[in-house]
N, C-alpha and C. Protein backbone atom coordinates (compact mmCIF):
# COMPACT_ATOMS: atom_id res chain seq x y z
N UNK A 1 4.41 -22.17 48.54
CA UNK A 1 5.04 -21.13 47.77
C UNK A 1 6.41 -20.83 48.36
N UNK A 2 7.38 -20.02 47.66
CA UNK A 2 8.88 -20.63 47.98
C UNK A 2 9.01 -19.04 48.14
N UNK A 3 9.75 -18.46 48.95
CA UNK A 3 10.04 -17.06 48.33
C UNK A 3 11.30 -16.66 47.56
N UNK A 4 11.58 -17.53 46.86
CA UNK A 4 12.52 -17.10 46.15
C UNK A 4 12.05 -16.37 44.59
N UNK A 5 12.55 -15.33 44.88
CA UNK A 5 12.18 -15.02 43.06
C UNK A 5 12.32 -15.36 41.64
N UNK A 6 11.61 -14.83 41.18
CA UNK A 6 11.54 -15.30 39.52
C UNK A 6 12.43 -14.52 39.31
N UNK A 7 13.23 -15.09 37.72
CA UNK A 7 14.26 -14.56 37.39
C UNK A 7 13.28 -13.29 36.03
N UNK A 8 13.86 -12.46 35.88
CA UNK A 8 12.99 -11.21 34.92
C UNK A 8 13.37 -11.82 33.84
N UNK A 9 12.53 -12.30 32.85
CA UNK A 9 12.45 -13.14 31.48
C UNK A 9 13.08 -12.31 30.25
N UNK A 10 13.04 -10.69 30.86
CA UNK A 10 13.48 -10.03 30.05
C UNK A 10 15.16 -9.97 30.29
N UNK A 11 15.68 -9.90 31.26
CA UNK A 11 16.79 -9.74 31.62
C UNK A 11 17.68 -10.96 31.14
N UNK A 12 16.88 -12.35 30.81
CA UNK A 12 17.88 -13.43 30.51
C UNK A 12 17.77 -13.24 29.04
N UNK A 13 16.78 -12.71 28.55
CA UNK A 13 16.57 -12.89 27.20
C UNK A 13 18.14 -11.98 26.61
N UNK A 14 18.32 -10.53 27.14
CA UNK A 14 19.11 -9.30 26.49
C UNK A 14 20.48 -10.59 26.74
N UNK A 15 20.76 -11.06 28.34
CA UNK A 15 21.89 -11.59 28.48
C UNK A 15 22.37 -12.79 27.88
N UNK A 16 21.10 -13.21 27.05
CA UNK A 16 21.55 -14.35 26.47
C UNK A 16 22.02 -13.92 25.07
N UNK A 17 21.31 -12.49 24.52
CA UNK A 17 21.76 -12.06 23.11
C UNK A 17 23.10 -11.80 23.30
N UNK A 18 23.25 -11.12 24.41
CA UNK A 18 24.41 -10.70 24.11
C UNK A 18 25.57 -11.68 24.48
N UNK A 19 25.87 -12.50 25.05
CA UNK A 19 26.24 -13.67 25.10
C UNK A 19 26.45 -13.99 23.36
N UNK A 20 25.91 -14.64 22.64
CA UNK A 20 25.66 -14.90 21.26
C UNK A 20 26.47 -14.14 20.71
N UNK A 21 26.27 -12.45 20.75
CA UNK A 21 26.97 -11.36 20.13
C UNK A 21 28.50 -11.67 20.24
N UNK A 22 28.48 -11.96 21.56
CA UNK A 22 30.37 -11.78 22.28
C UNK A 22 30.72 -13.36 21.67
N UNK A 23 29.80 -14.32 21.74
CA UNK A 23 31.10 -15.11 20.80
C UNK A 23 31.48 -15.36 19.29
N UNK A 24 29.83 -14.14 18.29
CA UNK A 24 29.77 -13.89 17.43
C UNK A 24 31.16 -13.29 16.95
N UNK A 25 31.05 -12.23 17.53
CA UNK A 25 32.54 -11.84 17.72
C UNK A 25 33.67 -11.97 18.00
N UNK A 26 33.79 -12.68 18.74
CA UNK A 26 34.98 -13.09 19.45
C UNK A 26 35.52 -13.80 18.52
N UNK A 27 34.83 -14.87 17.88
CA UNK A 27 35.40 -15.55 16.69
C UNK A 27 35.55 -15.42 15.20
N UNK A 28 36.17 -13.96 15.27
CA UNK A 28 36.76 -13.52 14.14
C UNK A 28 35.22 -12.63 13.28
N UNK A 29 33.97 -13.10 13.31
CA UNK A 29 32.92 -12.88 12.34
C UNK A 29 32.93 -11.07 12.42
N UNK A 30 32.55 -10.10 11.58
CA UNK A 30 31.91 -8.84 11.28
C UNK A 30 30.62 -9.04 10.89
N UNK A 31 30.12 -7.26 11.75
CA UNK A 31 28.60 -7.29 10.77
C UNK A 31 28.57 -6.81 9.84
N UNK A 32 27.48 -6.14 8.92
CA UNK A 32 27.36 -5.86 7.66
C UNK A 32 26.08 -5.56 7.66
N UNK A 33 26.20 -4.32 6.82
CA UNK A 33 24.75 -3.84 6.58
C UNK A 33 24.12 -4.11 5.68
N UNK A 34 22.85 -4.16 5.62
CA UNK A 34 22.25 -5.08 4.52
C UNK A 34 21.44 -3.82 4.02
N UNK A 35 21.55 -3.86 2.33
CA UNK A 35 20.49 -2.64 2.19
C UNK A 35 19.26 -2.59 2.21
N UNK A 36 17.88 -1.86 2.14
CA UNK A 36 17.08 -2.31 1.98
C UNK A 36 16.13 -3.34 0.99
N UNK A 37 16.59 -3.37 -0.08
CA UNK A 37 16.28 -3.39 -1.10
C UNK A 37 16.87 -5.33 -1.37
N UNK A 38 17.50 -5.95 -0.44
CA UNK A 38 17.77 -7.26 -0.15
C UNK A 38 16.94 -7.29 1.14
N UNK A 39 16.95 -6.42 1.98
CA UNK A 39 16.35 -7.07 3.28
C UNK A 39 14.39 -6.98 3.40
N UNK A 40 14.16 -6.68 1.95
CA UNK A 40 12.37 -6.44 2.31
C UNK A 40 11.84 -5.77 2.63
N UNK A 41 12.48 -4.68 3.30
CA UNK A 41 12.08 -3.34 3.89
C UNK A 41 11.43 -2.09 3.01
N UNK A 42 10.37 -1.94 3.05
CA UNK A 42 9.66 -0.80 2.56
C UNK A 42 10.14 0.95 3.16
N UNK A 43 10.70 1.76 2.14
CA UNK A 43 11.30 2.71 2.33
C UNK A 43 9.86 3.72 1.99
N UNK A 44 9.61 4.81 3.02
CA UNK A 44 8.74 5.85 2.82
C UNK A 44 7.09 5.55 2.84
N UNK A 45 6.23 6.58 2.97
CA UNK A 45 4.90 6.34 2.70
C UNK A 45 4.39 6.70 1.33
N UNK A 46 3.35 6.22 1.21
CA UNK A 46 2.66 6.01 -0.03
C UNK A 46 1.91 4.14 0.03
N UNK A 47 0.92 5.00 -1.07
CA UNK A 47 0.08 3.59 -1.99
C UNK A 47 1.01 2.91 -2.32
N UNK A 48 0.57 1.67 -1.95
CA UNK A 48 0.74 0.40 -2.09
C UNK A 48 0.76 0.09 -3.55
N UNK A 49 1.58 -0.35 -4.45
CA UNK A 49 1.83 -0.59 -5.56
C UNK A 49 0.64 -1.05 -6.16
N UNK A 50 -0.70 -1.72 -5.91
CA UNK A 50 -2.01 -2.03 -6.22
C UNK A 50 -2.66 -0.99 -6.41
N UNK A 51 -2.68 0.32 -5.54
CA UNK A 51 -3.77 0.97 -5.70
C UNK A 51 -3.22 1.76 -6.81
N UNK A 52 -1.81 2.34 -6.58
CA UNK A 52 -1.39 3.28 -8.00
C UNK A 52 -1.72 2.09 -9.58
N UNK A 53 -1.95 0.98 -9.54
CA UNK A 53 -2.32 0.25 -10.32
C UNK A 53 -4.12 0.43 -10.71
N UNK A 54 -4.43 0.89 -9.68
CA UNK A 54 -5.73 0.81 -10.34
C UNK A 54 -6.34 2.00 -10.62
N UNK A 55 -5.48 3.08 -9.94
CA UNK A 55 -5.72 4.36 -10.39
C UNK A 55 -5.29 4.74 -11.79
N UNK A 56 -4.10 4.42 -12.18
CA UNK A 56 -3.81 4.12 -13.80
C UNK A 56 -4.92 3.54 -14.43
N UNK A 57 -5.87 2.51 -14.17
CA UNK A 57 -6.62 2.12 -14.55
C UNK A 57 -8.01 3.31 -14.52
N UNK A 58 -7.96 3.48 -13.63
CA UNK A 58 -8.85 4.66 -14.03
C UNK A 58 -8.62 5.96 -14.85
N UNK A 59 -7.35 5.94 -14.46
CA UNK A 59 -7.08 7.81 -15.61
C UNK A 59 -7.38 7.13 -17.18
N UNK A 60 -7.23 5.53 -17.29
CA UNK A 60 -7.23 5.21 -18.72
C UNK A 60 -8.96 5.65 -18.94
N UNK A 61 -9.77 4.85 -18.00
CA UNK A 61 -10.97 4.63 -18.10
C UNK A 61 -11.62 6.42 -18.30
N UNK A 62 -11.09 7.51 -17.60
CA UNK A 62 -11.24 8.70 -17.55
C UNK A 62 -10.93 9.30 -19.12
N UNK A 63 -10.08 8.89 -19.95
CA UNK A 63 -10.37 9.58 -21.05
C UNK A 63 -11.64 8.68 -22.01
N UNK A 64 -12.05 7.98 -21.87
CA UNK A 64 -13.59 7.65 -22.65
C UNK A 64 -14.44 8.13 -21.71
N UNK A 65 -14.57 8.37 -20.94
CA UNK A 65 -15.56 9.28 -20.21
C UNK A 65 -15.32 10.53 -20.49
N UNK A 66 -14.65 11.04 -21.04
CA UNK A 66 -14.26 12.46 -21.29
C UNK A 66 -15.24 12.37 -23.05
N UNK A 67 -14.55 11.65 -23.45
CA UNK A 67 -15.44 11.29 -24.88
C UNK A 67 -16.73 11.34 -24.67
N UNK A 68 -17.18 10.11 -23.68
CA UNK A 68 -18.74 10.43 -23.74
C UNK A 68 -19.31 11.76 -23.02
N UNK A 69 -18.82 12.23 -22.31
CA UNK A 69 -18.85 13.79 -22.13
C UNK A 69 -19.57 14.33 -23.28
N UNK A 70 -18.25 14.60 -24.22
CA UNK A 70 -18.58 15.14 -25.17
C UNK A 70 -19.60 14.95 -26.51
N UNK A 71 -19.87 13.78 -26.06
CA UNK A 71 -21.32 13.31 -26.89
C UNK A 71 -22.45 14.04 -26.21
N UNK A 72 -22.74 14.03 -25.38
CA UNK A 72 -23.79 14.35 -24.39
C UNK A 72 -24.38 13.18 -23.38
N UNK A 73 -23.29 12.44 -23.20
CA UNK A 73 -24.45 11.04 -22.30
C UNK A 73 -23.81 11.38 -20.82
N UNK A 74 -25.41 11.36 -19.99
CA UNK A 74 -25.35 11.52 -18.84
C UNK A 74 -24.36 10.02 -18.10
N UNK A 75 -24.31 10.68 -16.64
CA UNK A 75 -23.23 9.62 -15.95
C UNK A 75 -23.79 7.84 -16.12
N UNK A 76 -25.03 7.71 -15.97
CA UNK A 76 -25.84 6.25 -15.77
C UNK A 76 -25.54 5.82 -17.59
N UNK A 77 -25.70 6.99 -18.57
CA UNK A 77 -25.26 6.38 -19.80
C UNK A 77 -23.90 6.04 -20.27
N UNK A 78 -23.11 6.64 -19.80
CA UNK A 78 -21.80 6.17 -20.21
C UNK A 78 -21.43 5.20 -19.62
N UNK A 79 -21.94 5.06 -18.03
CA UNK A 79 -21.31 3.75 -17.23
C UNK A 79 -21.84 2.30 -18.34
N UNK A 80 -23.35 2.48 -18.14
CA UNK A 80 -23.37 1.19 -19.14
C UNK A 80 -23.14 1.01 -20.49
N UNK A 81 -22.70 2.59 -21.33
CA UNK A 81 -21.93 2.32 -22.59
C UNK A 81 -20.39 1.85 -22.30
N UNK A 82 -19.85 1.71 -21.35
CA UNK A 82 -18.60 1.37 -20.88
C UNK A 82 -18.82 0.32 -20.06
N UNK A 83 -19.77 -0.23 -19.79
CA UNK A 83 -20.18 -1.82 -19.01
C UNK A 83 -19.42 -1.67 -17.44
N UNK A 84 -19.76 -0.65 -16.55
CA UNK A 84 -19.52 -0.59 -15.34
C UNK A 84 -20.73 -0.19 -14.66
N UNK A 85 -20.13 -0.22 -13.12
CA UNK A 85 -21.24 0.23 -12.38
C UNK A 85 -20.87 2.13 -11.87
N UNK A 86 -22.31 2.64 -12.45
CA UNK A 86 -22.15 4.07 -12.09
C UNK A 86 -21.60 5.08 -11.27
N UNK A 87 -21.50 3.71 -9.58
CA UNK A 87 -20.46 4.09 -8.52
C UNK A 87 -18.94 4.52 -8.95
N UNK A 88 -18.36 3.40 -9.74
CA UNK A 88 -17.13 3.22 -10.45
C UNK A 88 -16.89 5.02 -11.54
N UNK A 89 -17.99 5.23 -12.31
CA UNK A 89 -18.25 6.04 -13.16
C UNK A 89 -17.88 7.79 -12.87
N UNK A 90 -18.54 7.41 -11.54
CA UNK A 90 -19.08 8.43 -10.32
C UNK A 90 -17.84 8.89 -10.12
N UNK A 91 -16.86 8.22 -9.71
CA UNK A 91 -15.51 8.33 -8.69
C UNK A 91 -14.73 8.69 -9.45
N UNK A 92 -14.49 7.97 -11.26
CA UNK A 92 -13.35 8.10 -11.72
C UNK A 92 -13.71 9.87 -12.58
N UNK A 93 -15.10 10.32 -12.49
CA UNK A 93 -15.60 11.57 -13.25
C UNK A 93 -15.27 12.66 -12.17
N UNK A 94 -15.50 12.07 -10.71
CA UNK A 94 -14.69 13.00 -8.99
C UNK A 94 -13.20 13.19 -9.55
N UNK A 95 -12.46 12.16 -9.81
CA UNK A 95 -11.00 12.19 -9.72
C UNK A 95 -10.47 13.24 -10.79
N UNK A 96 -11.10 12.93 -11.90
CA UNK A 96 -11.05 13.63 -13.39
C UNK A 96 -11.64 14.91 -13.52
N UNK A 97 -12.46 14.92 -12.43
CA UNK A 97 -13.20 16.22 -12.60
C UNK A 97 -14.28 16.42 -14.28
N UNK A 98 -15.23 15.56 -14.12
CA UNK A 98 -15.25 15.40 -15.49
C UNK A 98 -16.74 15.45 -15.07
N UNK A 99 -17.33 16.90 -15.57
CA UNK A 99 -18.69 17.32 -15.14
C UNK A 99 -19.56 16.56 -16.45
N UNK A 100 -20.52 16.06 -16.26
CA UNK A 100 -21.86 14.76 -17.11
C UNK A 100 -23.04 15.97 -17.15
N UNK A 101 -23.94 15.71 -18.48
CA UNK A 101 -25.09 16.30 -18.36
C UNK A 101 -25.98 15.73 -17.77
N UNK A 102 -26.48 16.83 -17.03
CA UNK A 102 -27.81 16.41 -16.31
C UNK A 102 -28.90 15.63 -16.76
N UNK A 103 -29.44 14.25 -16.40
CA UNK A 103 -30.44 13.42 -16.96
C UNK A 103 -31.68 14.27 -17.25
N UNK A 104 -32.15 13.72 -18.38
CA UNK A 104 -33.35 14.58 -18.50
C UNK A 104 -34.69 13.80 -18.39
């Protein structure tokens, strides 16, 4: 073993950017800001363009459940008069607030 030290991997890495930078520069080039909207960058929080997609899909699905409401068909009847599963039924009648008569 030698005692000479290792060089800090981090320290050549910054000195080598900046190296790059200074002859970036040096030879006439400018930077430039790129907006987001070219560079890919997602601005703010929120749902993911999928889920507000499928929630639209449900407020649609929420007004025929509002209909069968008003017929009288409990939650298990409208799901399969609407060919879903009752879970699905369940969630979009939570979101809607869309109270079902009690099975009898």
């Amino acid at each position: 073993m030698s005692d000479i030290p290792l060089p800090n991997a981090r320290d050549q890495i910054i000195a080598d950017l900046n190296q790059k930078m200074d002859q970036f520069f040096a030879s006439g080039k400018t930077a430039e800001q790129i907006s987001s909207v070219v560079s890919g960058e997602k601005q703010g929080l929120g749902a993911p363009s999928y889920s507000k997609q499928l929630r639209r899909a449900r407020d649609k699905d929420a007004v025929r459940l509002e209909e069968l409401v008003e017929a009288g068909m409990t939650l298990l009847e409208a799901a399969k008069e609407m060919g879903m599963e009752a879970k699905w039924a369940h969630l979009i009648a939570k979101e809607s607030i869309i109270r079902f008569a009690e099975p009898s």
